[in-house]
PDB file of N, CA and C in Angstrom:
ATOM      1  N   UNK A   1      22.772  42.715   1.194  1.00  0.00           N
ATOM      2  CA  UNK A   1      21.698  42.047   1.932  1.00  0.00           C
ATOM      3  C   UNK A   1      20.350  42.604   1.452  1.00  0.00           C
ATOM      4  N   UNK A   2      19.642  41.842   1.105  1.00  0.00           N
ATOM      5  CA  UNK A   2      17.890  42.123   0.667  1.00  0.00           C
ATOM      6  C   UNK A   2      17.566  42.895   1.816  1.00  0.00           C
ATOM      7  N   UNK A   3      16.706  43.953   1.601  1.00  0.00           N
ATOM      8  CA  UNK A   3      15.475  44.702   2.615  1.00  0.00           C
ATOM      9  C   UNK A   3      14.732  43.640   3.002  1.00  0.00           C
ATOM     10  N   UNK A   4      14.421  43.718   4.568  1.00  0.00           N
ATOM     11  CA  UNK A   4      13.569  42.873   5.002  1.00  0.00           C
ATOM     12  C   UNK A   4      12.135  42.802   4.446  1.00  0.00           C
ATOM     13  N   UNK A   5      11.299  41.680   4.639  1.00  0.00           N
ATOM     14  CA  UNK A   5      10.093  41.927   4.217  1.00  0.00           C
ATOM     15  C   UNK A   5       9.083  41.897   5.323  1.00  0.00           C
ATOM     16  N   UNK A   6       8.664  42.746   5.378  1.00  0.00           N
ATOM     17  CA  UNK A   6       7.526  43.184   5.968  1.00  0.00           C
ATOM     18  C   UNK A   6       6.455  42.675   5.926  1.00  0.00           C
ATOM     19  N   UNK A   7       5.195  42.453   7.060  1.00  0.00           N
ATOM     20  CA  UNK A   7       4.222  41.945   6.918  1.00  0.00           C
ATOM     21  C   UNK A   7       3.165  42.854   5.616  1.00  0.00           C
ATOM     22  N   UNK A   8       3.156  44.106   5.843  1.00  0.00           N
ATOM     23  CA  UNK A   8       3.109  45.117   5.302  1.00  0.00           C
ATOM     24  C   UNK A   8       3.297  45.012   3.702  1.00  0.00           C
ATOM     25  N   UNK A   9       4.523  44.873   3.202  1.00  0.00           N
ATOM     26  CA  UNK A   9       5.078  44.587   1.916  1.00  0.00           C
ATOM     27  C   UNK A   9       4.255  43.211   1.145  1.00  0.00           C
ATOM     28  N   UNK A  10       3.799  41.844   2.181  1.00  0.00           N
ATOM     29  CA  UNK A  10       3.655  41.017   1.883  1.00  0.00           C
ATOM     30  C   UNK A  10       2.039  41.460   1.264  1.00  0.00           C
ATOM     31  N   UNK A  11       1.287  41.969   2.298  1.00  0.00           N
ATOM     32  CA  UNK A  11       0.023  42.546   1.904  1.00  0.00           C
ATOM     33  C   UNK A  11      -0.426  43.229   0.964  1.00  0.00           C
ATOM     34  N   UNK A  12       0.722  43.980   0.296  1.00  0.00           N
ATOM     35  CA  UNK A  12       0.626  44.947  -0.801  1.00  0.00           C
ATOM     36  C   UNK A  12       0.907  44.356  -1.875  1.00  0.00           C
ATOM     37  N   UNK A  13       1.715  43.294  -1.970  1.00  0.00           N
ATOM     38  CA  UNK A  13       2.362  41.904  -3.308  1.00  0.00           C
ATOM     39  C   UNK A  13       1.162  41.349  -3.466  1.00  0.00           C
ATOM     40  N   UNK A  14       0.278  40.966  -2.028  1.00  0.00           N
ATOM     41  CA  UNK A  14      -0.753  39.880  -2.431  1.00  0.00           C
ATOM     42  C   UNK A  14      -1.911  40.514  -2.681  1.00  0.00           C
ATOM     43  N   UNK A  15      -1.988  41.541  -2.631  1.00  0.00           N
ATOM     44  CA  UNK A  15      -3.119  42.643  -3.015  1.00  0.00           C
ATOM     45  C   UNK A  15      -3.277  43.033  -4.259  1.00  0.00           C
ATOM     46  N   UNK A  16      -1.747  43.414  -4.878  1.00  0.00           N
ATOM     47  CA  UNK A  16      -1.551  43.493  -6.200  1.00  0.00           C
ATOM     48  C   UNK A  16      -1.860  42.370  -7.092  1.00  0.00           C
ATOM     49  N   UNK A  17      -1.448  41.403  -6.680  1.00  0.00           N
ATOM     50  CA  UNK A  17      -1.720  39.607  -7.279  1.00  0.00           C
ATOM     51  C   UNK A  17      -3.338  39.670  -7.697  1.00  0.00           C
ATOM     52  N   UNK A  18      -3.947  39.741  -6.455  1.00  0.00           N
ATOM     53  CA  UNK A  18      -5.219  39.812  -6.199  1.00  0.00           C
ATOM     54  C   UNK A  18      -6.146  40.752  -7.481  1.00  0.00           C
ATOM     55  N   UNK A  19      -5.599  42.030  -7.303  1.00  0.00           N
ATOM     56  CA  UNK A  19      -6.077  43.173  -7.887  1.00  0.00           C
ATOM     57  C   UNK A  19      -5.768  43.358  -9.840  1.00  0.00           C
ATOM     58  N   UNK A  20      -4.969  42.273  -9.888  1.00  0.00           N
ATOM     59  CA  UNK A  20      -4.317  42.486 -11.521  1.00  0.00           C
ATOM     60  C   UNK A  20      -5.095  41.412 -12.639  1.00  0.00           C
ATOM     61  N   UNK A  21      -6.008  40.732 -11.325  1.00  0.00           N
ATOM     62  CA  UNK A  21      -6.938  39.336 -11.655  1.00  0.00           C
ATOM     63  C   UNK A  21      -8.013  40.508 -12.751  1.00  0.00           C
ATOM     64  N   UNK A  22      -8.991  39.519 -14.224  1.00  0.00           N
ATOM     65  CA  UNK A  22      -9.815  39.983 -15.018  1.00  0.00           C
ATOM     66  C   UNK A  22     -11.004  40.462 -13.810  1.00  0.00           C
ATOM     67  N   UNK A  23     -11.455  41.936 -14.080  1.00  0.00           N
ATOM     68  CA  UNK A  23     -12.339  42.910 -13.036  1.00  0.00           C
ATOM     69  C   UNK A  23     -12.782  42.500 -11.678  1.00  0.00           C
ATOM     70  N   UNK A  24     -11.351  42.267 -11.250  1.00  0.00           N
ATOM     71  CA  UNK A  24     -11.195  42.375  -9.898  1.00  0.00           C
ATOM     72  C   UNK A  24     -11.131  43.491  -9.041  1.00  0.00           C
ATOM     73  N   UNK A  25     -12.042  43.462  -8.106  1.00  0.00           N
ATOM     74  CA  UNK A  25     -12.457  44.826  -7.109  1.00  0.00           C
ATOM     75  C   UNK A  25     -12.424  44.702  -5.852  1.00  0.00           C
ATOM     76  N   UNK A  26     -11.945  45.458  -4.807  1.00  0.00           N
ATOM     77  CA  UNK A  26     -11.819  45.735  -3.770  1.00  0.00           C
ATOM     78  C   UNK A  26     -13.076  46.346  -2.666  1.00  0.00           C
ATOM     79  N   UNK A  27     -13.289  45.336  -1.409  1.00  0.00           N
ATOM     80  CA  UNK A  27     -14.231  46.434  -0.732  1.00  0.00           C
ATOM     81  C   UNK A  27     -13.979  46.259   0.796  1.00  0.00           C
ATOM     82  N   UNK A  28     -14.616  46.267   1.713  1.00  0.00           N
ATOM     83  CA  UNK A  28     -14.182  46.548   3.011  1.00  0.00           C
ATOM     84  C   UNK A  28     -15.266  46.327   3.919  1.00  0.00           C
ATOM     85  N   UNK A  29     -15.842  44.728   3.962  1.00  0.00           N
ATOM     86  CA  UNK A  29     -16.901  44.744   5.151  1.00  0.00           C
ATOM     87  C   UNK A  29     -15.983  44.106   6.150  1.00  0.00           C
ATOM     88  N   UNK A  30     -16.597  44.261   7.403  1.00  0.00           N
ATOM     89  CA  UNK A  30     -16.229  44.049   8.730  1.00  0.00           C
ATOM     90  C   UNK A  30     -15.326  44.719   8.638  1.00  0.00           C
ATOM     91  N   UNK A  31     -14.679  45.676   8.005  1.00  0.00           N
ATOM     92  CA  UNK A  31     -13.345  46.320   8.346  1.00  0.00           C
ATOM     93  C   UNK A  31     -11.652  45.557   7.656  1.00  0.00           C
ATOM     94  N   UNK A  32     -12.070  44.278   6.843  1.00  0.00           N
ATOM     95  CA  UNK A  32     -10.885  43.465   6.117  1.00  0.00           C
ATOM     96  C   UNK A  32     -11.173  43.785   5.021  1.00  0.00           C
ATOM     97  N   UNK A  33     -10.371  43.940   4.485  1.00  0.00           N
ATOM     98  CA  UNK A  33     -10.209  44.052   2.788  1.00  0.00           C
ATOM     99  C   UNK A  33     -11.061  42.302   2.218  1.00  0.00           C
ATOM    100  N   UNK A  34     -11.654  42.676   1.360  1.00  0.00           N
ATOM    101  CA  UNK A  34     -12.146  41.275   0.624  1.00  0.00           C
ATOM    102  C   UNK A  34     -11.844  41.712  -1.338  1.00  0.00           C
ATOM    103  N   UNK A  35     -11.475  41.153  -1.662  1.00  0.00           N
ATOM    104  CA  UNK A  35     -11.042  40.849  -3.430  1.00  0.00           C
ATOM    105  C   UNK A  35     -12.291  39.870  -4.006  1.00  0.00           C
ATOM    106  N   UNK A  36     -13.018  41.131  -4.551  1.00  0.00           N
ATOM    107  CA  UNK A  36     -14.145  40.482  -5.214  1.00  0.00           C
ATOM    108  C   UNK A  36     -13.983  40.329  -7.238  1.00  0.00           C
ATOM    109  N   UNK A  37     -14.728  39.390  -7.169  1.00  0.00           N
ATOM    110  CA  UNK A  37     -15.334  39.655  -9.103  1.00  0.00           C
ATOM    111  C   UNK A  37     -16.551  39.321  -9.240  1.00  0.00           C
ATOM    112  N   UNK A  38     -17.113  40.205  -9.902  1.00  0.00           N
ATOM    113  CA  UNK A  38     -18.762  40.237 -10.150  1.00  0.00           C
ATOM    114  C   UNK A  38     -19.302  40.518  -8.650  1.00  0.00           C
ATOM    115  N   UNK A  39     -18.527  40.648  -7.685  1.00  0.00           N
ATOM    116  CA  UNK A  39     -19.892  40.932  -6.662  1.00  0.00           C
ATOM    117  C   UNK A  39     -19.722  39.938  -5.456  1.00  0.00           C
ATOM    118  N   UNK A  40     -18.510  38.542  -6.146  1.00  0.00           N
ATOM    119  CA  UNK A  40     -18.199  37.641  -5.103  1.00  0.00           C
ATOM    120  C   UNK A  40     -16.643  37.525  -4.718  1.00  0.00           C
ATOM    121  N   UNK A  41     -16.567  37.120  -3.738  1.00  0.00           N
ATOM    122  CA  UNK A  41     -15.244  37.313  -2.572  1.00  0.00           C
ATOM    123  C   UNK A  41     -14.274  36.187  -2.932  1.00  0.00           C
ATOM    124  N   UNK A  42     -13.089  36.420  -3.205  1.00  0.00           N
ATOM    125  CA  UNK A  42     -12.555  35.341  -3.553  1.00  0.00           C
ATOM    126  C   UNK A  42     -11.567  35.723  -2.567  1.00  0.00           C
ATOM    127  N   UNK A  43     -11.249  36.585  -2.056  1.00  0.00           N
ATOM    128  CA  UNK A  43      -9.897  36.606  -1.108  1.00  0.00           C
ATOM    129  C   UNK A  43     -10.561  37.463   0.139  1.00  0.00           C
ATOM    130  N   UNK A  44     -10.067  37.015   0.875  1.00  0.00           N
ATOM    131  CA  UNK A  44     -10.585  37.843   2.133  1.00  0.00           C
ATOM    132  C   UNK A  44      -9.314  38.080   3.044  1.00  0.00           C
ATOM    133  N   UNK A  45      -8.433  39.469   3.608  1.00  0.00           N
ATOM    134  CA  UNK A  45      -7.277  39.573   3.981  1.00  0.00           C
ATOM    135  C   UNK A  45      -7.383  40.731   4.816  1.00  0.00           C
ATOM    136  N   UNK A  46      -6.512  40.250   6.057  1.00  0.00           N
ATOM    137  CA  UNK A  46      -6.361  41.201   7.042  1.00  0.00           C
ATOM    138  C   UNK A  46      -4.878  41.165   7.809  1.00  0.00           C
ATOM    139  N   UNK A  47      -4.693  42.496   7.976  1.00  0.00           N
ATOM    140  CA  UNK A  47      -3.528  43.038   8.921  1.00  0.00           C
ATOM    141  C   UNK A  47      -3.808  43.572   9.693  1.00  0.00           C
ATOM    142  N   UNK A  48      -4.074  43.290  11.247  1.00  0.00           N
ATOM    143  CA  UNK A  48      -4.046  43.784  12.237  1.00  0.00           C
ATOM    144  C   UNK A  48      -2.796  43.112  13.829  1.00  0.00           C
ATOM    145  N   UNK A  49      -2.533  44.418  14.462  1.00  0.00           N
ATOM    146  CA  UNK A  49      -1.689  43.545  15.341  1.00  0.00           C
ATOM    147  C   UNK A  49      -0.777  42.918  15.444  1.00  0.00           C
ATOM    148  N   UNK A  50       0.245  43.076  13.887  1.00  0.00           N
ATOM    149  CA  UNK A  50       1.023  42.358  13.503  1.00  0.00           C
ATOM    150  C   UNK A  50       0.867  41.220  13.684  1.00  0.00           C
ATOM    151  N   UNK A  51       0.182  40.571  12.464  1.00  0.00           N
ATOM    152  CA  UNK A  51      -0.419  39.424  12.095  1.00  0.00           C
ATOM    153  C   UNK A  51      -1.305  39.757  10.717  1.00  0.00           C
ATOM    154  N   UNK A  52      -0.638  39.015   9.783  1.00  0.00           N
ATOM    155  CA  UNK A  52      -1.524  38.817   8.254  1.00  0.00           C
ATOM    156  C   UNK A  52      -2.327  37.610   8.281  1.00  0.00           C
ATOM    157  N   UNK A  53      -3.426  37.953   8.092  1.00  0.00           N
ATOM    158  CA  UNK A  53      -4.392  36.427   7.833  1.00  0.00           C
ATOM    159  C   UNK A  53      -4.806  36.957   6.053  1.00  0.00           C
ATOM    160  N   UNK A  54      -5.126  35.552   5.083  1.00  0.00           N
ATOM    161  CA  UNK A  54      -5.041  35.614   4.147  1.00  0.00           C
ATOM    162  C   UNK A  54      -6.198  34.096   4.038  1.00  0.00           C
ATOM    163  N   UNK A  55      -7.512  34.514   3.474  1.00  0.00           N
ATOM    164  CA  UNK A  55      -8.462  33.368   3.225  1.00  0.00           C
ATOM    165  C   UNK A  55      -8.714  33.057   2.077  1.00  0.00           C
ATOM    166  N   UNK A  56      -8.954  31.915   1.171  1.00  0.00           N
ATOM    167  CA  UNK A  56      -9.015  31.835  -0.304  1.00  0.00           C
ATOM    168  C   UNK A  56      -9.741  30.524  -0.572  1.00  0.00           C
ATOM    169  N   UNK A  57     -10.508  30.198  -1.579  1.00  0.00           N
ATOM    170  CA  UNK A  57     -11.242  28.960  -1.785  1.00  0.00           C
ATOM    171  C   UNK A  57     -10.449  28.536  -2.512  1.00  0.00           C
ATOM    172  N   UNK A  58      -9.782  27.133  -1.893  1.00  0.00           N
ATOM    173  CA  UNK A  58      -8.918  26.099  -2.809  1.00  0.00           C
ATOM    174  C   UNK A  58      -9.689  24.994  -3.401  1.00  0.00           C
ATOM    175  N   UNK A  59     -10.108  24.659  -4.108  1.00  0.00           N
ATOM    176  CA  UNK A  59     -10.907  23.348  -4.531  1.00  0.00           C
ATOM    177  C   UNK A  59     -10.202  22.013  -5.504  1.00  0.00           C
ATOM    178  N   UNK A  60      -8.832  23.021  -5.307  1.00  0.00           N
ATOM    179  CA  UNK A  60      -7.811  21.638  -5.730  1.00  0.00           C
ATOM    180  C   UNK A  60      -6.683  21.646  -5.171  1.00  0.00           C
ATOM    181  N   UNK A  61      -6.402  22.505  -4.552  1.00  0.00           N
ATOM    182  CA  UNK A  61      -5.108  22.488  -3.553  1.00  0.00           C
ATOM    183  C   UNK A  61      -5.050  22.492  -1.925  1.00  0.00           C
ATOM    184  N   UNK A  62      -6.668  22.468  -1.405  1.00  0.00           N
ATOM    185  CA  UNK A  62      -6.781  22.566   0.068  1.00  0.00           C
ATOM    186  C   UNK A  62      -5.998  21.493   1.031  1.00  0.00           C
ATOM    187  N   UNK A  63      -6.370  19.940  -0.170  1.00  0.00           N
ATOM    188  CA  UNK A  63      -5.406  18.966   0.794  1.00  0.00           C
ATOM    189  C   UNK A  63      -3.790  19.680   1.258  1.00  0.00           C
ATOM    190  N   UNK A  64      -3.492  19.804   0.290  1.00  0.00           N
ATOM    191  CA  UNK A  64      -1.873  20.612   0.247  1.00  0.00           C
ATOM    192  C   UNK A  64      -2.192  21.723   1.096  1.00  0.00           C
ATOM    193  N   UNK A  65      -3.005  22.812   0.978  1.00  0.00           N
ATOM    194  CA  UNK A  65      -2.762  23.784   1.931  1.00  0.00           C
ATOM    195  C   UNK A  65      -2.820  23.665   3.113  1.00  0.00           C
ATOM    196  N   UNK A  66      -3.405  22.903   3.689  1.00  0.00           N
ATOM    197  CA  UNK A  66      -3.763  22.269   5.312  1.00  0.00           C
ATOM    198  C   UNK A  66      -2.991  21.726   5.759  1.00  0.00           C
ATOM    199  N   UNK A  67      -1.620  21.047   4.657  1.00  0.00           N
ATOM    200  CA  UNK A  67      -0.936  20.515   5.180  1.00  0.00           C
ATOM    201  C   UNK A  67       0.518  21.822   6.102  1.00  0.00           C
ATOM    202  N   UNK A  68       0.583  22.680   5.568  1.00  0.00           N
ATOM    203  CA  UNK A  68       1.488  23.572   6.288  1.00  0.00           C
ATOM    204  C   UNK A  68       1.208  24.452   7.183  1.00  0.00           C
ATOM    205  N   UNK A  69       2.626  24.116   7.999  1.00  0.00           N
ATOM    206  CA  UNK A  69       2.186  24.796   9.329  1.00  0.00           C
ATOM    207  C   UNK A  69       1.183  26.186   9.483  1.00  0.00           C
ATOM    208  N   UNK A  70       1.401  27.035   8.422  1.00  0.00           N
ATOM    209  CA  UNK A  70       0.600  28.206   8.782  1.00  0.00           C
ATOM    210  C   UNK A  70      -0.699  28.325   7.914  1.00  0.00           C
ATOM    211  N   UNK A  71      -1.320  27.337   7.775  1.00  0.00           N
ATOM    212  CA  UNK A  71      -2.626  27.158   7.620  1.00  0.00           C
ATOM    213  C   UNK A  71      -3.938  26.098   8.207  1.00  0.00           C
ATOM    214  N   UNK A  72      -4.952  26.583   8.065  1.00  0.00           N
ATOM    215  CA  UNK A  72      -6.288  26.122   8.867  1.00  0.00           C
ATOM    216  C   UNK A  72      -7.080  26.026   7.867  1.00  0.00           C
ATOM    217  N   UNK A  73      -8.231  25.492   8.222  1.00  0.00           N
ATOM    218  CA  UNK A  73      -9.310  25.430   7.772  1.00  0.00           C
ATOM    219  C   UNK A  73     -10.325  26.314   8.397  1.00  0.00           C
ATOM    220  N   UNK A  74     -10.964  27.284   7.049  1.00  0.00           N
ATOM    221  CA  UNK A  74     -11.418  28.312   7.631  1.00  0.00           C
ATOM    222  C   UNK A  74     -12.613  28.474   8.570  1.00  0.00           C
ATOM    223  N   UNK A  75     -12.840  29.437   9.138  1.00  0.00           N
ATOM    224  CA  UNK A  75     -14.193  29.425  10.539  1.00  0.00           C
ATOM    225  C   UNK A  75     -15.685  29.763   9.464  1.00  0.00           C
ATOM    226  N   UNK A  76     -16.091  29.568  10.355  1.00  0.00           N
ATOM    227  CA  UNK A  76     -17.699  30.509   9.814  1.00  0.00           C
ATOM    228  C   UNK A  76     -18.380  28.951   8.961  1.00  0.00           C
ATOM    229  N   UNK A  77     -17.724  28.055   8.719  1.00  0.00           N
ATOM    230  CA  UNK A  77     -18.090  26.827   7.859  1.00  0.00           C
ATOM    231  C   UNK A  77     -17.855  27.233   6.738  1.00  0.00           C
ATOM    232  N   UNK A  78     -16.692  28.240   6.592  1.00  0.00           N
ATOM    233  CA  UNK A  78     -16.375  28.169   5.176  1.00  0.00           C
ATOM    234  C   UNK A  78     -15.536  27.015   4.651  1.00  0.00           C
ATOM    235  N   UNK A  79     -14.612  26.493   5.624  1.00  0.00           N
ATOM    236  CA  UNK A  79     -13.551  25.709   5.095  1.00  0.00           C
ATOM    237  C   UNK A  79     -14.541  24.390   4.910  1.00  0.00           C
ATOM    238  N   UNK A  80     -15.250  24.320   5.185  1.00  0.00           N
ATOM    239  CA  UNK A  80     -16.434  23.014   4.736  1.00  0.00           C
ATOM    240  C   UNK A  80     -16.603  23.190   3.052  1.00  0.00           C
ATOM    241  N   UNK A  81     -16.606  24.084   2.792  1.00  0.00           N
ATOM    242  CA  UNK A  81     -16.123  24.709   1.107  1.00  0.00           C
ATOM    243  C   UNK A  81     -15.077  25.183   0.488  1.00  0.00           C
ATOM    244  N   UNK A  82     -14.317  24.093   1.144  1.00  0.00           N
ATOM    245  CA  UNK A  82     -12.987  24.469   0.666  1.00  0.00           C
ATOM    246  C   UNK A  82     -11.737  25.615   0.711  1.00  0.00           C
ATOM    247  N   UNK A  83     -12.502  26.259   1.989  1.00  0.00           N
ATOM    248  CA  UNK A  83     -12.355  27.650   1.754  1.00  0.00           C
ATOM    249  C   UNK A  83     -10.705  27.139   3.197  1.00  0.00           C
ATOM    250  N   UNK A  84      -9.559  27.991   2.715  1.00  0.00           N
ATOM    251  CA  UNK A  84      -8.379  27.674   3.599  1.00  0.00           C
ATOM    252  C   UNK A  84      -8.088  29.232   4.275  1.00  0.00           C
ATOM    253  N   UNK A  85      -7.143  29.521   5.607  1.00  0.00           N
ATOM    254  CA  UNK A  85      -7.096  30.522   5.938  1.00  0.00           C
ATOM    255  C   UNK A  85      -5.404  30.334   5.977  1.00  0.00           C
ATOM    256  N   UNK A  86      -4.349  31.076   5.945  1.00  0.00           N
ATOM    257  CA  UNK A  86      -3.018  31.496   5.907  1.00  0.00           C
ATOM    258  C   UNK A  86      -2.683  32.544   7.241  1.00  0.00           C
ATOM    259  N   UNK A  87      -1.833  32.306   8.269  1.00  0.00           N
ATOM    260  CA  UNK A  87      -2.208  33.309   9.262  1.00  0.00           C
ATOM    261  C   UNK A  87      -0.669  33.464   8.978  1.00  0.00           C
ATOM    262  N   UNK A  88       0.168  34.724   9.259  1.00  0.00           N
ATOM    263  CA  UNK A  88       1.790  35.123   9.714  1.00  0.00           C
ATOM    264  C   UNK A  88       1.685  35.906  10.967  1.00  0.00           C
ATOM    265  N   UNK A  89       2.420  35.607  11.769  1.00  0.00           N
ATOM    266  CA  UNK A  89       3.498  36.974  13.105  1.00  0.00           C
ATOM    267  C   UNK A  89       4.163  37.636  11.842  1.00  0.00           C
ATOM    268  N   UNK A  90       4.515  38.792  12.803  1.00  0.00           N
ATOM    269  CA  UNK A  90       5.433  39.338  11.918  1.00  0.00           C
ATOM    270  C   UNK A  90       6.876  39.032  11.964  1.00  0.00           C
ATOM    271  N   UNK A  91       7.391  38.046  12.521  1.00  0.00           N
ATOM    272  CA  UNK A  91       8.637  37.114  12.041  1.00  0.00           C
ATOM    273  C   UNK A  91       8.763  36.330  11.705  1.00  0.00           C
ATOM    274  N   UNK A  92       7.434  35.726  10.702  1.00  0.00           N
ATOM    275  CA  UNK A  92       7.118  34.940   9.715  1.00  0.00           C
ATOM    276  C   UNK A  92       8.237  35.199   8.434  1.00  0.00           C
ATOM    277  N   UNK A  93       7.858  34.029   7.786  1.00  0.00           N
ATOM    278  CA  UNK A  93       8.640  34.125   6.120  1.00  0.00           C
ATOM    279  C   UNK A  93       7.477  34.154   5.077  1.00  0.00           C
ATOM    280  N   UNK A  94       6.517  35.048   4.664  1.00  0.00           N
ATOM    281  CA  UNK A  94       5.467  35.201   4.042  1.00  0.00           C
ATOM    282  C   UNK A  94       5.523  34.411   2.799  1.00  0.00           C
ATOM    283  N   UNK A  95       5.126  32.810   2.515  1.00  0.00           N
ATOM    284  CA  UNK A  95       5.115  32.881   1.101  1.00  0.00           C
ATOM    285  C   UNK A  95       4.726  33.162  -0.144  1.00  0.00           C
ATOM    286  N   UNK A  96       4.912  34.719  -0.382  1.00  0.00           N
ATOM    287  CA  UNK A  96       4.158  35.599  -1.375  1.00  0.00           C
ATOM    288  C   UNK A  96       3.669  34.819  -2.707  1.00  0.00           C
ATOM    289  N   UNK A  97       4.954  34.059  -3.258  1.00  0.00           N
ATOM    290  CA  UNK A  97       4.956  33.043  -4.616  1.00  0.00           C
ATOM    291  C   UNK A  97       3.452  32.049  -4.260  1.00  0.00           C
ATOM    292  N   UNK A  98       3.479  31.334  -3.515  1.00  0.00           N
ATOM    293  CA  UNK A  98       2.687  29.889  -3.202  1.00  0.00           C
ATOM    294  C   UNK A  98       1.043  31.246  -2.897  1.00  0.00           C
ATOM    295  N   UNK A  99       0.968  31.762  -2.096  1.00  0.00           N
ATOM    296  CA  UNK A  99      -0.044  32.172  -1.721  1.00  0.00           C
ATOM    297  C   UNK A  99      -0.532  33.328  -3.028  1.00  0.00           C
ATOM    298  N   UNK A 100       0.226  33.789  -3.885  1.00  0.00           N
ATOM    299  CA  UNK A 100      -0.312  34.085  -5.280  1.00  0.00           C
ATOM    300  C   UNK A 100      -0.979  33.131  -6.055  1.00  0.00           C
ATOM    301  N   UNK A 101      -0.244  32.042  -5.782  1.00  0.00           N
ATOM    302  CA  UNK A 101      -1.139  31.024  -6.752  1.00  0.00           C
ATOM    303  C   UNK A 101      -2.474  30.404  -6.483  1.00  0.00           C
ATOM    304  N   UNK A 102      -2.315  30.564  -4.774  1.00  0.00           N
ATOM    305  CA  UNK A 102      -3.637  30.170  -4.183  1.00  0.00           C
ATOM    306  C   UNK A 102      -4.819  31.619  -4.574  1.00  0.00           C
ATOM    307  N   UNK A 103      -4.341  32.520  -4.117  1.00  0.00           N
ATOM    308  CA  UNK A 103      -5.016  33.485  -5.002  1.00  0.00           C
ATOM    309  C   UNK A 103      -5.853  33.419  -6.150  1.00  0.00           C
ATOM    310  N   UNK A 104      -5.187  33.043  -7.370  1.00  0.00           N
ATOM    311  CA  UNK A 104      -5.561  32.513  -8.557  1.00  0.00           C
ATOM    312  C   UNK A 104      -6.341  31.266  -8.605  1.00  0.00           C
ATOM    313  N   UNK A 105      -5.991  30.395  -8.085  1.00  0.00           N
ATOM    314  CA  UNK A 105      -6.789  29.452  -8.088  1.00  0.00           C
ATOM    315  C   UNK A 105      -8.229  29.671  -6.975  1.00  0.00           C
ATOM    316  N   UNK A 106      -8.202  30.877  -6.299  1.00  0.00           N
ATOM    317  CA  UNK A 106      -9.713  31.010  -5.702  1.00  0.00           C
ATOM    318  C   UNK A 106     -10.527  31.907  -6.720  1.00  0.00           C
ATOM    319  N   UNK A 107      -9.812  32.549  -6.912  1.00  0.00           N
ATOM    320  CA  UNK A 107     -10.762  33.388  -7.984  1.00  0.00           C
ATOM    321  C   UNK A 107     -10.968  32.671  -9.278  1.00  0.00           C
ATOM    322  N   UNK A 108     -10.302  31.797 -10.056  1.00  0.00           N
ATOM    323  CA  UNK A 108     -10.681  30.543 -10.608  1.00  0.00           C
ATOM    324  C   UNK A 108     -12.167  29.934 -10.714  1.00  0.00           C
ATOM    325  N   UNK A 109     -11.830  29.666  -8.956  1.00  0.00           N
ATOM    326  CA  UNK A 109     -12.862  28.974  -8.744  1.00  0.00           C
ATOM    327  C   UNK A 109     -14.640  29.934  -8.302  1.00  0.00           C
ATOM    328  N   UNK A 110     -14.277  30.947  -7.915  1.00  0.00           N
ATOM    329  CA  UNK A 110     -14.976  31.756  -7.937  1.00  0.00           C
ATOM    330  C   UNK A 110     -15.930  32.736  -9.064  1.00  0.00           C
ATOM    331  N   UNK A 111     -14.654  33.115 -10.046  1.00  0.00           N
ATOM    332  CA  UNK A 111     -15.096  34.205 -11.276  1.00  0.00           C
ATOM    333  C   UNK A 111     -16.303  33.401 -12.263  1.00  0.00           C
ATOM    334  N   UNK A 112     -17.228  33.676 -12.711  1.00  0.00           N
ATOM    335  CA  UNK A 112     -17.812  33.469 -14.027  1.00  0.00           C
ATOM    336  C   UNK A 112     -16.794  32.725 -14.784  1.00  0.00           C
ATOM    337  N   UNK A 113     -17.268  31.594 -15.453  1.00  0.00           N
ATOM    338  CA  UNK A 113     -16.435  30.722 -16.179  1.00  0.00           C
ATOM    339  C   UNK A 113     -15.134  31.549 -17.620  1.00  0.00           C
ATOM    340  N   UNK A 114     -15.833  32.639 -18.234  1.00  0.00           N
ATOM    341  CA  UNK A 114     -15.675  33.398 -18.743  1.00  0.00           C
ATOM    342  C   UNK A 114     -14.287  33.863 -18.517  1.00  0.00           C
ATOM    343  N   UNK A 115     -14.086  34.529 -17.362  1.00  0.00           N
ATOM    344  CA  UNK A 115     -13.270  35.763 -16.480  1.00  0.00           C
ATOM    345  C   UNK A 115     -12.234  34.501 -16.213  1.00  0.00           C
ATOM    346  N   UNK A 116     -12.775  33.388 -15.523  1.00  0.00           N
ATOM    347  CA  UNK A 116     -11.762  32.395 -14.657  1.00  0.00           C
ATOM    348  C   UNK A 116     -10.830  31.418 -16.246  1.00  0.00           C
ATOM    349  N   UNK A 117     -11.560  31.450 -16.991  1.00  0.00           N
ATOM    350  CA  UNK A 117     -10.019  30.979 -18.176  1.00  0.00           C
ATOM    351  C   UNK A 117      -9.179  32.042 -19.080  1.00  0.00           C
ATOM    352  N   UNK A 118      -9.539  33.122 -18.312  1.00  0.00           N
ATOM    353  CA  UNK A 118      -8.472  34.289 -18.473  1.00  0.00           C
ATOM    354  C   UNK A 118      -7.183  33.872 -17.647  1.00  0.00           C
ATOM    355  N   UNK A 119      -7.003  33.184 -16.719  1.00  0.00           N
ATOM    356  CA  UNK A 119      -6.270  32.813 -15.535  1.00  0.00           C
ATOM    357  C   UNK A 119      -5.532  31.976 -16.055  1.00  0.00           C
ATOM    358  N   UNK A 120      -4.035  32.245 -15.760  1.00  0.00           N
ATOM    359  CA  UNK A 120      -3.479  31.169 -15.864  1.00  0.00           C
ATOM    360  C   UNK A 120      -2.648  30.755 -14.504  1.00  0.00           C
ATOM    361  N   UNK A 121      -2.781  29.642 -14.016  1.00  0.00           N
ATOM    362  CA  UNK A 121      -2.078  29.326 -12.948  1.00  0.00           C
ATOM    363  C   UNK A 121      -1.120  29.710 -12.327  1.00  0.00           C
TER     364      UNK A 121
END
């Protein structure tokens, strides 16, 4: 039988995803981890309370992301920019695969044109 996965585990896969992106950097306002390049936020992720929230600018996959149950359109008027949010309990089924790719495709859309066709889908 597989080790369970953890909300925990899921955070550290999508962190790594996040973090392996061309000079991708890590910082910590309001207290959430945000995944920057050059200075801008392409992932914004939090674990508190058992509960992972996971935010990312989709600009070609938002129709699709909105469509599943564990996603929204994000607050603050970000999701007015495409921007989607991913929430789990912790007896969720985290989809690490799908939400890597959303990953990639925010920082895509985010990085210097340069950095973002380093990316491959």
């Amino acid at each position: 039988m597989p080790p369970k996965t953890t909300l925990k585990n899921s955070e550290t896969a999508l962190r790594k995803i996040g973090m392996a992106l061309p000079e991708a950097s890590e910082d910590f306002p309001w207290g959430h981890r945000a995944l920057k390049v050059k200075g801008k936020a392409f992932v914004f992720m939090a674990l508190e309370a058992d509960v992972l929230s996971l935010s990312v600018k989709l600009p070609d996959s938002a129709d699709f992301a909105l469509m599943q149950s564990f996603a929204s359109s994000t607050g603050y008027g970000l999701g007015k920019s495409g921007w989607v949010t991913a929430t789990f309990a912790k007896q969720d089924k985290v989809p690490v695969a799908l939400l890597g790719s959303w990953i990639k495709e925010s920082y895509v859309a985010i990085a210097p044109k340069k950095l973002g066709a380093l990316v491959k889908a």
